[in-house]
N, C-alpha and C. Protein backbone atom coordinates (compact mmCIF):
# COMPACT_ATOMS: atom_id res chain seq x y z
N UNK A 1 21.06 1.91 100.29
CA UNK A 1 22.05 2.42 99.36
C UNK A 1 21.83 1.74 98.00
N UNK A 2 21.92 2.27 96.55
CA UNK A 2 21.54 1.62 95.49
C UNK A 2 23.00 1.71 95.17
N UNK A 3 23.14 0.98 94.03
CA UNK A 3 24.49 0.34 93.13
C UNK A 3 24.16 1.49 91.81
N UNK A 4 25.37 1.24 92.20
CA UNK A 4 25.44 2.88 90.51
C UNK A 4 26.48 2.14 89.35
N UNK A 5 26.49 0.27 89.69
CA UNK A 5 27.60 -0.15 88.71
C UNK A 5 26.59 -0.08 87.37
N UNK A 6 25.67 0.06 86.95
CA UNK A 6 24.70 0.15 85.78
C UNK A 6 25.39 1.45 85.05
N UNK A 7 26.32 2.29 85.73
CA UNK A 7 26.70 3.95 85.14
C UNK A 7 27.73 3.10 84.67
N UNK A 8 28.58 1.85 84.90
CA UNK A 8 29.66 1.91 84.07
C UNK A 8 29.36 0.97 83.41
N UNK A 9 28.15 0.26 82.47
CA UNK A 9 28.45 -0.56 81.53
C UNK A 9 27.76 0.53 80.22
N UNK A 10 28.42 -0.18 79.37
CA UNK A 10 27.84 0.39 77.97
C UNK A 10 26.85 -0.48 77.40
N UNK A 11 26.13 0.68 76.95
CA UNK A 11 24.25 0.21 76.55
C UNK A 11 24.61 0.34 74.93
N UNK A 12 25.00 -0.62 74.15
CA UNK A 12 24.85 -0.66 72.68
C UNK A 12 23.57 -0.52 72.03
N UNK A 13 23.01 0.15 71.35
CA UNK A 13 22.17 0.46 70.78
C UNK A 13 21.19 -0.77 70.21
N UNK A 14 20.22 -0.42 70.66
CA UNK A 14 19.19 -1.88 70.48
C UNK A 14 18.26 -1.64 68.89
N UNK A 15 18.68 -0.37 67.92
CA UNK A 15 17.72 -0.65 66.80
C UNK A 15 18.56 -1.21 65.85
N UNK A 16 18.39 -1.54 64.49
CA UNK A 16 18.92 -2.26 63.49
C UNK A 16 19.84 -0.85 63.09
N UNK A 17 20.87 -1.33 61.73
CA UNK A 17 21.47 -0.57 61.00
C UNK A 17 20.50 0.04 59.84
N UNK A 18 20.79 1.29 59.72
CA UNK A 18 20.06 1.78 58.73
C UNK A 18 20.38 1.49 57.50
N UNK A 19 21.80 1.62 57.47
CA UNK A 19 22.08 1.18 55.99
C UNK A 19 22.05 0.06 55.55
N UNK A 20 22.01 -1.22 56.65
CA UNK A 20 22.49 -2.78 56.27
C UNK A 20 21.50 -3.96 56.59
N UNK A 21 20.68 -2.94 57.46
CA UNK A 21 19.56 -3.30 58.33
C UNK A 21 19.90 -4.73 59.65
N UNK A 22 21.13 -4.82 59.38
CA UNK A 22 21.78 -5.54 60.05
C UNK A 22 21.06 -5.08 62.05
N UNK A 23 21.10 -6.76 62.67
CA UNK A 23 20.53 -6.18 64.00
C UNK A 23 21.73 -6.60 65.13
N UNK A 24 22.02 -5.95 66.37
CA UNK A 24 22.96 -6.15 67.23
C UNK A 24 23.93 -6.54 66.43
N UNK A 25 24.31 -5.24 65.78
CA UNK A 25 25.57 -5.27 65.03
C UNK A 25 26.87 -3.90 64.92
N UNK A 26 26.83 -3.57 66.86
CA UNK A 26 27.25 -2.92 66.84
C UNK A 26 28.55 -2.88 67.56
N UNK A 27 30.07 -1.81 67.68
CA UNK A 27 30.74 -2.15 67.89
C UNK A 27 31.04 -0.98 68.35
N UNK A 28 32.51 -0.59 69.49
CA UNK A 28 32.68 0.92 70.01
C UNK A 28 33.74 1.16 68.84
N UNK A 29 34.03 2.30 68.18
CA UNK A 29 34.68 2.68 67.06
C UNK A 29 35.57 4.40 68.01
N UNK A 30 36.45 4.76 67.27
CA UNK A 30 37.31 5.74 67.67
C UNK A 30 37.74 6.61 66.49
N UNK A 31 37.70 7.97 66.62
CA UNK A 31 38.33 8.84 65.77
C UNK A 31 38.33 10.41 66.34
N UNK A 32 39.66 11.08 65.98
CA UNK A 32 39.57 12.71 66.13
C UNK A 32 38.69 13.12 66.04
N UNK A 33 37.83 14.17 66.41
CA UNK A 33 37.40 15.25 65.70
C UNK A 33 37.81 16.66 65.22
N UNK A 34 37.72 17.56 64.73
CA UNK A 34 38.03 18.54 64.15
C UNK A 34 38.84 19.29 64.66
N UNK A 35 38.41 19.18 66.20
CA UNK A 35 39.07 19.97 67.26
C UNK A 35 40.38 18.88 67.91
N UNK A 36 40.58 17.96 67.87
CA UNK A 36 41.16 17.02 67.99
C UNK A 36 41.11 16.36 69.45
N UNK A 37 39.66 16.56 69.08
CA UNK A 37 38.72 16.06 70.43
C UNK A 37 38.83 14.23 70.31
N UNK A 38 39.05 13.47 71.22
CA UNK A 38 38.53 11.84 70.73
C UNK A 38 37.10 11.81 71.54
N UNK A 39 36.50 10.54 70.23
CA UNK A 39 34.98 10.34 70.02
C UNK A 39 35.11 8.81 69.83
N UNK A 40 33.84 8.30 70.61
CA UNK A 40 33.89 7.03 70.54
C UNK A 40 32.06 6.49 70.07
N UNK A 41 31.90 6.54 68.84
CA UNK A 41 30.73 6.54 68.35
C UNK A 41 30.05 5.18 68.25
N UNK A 42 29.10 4.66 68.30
CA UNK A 42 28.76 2.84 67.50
C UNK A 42 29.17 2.61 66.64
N UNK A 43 29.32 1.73 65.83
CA UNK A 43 29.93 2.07 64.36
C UNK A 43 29.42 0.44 63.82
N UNK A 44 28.60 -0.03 62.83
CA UNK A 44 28.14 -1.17 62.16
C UNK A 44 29.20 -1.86 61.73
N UNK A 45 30.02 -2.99 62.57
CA UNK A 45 30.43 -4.03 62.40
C UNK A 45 30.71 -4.79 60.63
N UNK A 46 29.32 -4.31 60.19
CA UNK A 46 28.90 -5.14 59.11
C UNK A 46 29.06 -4.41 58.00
N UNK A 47 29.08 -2.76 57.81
CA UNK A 47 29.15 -1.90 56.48
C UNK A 47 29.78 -0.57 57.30
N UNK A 48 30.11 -0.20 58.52
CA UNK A 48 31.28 0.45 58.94
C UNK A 48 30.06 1.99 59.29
N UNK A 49 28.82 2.08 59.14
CA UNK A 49 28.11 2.90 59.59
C UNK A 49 28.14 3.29 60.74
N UNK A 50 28.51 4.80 61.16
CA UNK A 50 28.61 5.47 62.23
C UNK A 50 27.12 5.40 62.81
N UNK A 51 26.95 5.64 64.01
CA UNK A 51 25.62 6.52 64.73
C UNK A 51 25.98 7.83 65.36
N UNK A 52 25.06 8.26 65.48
CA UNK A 52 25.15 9.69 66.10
C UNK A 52 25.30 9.70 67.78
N UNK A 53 25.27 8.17 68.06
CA UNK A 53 25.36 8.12 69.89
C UNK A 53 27.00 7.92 70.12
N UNK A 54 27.21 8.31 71.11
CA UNK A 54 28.50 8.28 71.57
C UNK A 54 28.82 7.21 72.86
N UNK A 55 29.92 6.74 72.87
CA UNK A 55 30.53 6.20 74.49
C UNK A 55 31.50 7.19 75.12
N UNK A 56 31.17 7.60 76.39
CA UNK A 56 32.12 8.00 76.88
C UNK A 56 33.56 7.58 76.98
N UNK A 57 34.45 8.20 76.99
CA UNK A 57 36.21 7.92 77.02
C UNK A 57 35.86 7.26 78.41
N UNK A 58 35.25 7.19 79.39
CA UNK A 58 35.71 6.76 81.06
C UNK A 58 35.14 5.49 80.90
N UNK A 59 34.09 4.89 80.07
CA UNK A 59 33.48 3.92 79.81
C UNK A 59 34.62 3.09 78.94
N UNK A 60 34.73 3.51 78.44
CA UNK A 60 35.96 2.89 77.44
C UNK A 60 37.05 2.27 77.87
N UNK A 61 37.37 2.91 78.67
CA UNK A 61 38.76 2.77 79.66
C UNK A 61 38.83 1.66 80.55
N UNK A 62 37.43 1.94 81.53
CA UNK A 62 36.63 1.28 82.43
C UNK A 62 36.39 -0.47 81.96
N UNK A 63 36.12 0.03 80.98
CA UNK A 63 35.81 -1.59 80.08
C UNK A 63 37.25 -2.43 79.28
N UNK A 64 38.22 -1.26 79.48
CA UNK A 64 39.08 -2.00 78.55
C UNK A 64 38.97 -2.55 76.92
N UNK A 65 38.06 -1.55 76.76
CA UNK A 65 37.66 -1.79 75.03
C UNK A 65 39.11 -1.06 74.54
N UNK A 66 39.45 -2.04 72.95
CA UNK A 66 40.34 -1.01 71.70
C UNK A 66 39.40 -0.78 70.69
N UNK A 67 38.79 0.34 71.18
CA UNK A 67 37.95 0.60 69.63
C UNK A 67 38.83 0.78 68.61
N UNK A 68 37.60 0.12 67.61
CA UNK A 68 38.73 0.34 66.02
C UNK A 68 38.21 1.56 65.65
N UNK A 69 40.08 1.63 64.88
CA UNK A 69 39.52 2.98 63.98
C UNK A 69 38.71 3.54 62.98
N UNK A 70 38.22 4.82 63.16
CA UNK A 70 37.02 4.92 61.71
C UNK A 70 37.60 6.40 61.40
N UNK A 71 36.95 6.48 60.19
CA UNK A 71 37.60 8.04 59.84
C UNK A 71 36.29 9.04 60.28
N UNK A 72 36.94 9.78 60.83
CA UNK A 72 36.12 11.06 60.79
C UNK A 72 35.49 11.89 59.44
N UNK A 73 34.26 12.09 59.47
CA UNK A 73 33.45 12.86 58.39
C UNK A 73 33.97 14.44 58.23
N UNK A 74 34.68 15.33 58.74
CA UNK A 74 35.12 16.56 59.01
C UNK A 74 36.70 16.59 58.74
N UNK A 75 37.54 17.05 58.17
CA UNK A 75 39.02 16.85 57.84
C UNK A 75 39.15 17.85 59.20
N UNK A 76 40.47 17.46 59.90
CA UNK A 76 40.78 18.41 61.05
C UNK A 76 41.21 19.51 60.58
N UNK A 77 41.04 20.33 61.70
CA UNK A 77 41.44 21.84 61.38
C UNK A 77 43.29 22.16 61.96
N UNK A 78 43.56 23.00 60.47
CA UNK A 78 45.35 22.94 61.41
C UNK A 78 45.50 24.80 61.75
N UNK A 79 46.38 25.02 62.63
CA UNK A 79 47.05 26.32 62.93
C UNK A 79 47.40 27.12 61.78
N UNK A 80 46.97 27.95 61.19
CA UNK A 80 47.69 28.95 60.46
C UNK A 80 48.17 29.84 60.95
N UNK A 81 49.25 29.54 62.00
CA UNK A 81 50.68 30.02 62.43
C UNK A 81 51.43 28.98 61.99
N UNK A 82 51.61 28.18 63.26
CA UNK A 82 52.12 26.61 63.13
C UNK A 82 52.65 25.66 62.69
N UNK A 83 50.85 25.34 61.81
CA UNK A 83 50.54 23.99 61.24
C UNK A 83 50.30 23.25 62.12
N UNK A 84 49.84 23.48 63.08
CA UNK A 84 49.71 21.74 64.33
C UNK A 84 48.19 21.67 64.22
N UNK A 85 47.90 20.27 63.96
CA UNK A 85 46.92 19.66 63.65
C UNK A 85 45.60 19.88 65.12
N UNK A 86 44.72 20.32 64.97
CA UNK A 86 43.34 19.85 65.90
C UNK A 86 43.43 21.71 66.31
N UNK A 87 43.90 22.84 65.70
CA UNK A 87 43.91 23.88 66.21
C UNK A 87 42.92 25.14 66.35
């Protein structure tokens, strides 16, 4: 029987920052998306640079991380009935 606890740790990204060039300088970060989906992206510690890799929400949980907040690049979308935000 193999161990599948390797599925619940989080693998932080092993290249430098692009913008800061900063190395193992990464952190789990949180924000909406458009749809008012939550996203838990890397995010540079050091100048607040997103990556394009994600952590899963079950990883997150699992670990007991509070990712900090970052703003989303996309303004959410609202209901034009409504008005309710993520529609």
């Amino acid at each position: 029987m193999t161990s599948s606890s390797w599925k619940n740790e989080i693998n932080y990204p092993d290249y430098d920052c692009k913008k800061c060039n900063q190395s193992k300088c990464w952190i789990v970060g949180y924000f909406k998306d458009s749809g008012g989906a939550d996203k838990y992206p890397y995010v540079c510690y050091n100048c607040g640079t997103k990556t394009q890799h994600y952590v899963k929400r079950k990883l997150v949980e699992l670990n007991g991380l509070r990712p900090e907040n970052v703003s989303s690049n996309i303004p959410p979308y609202f209901c034009e009935v409504c008005n309710a935000e993520g529609a």
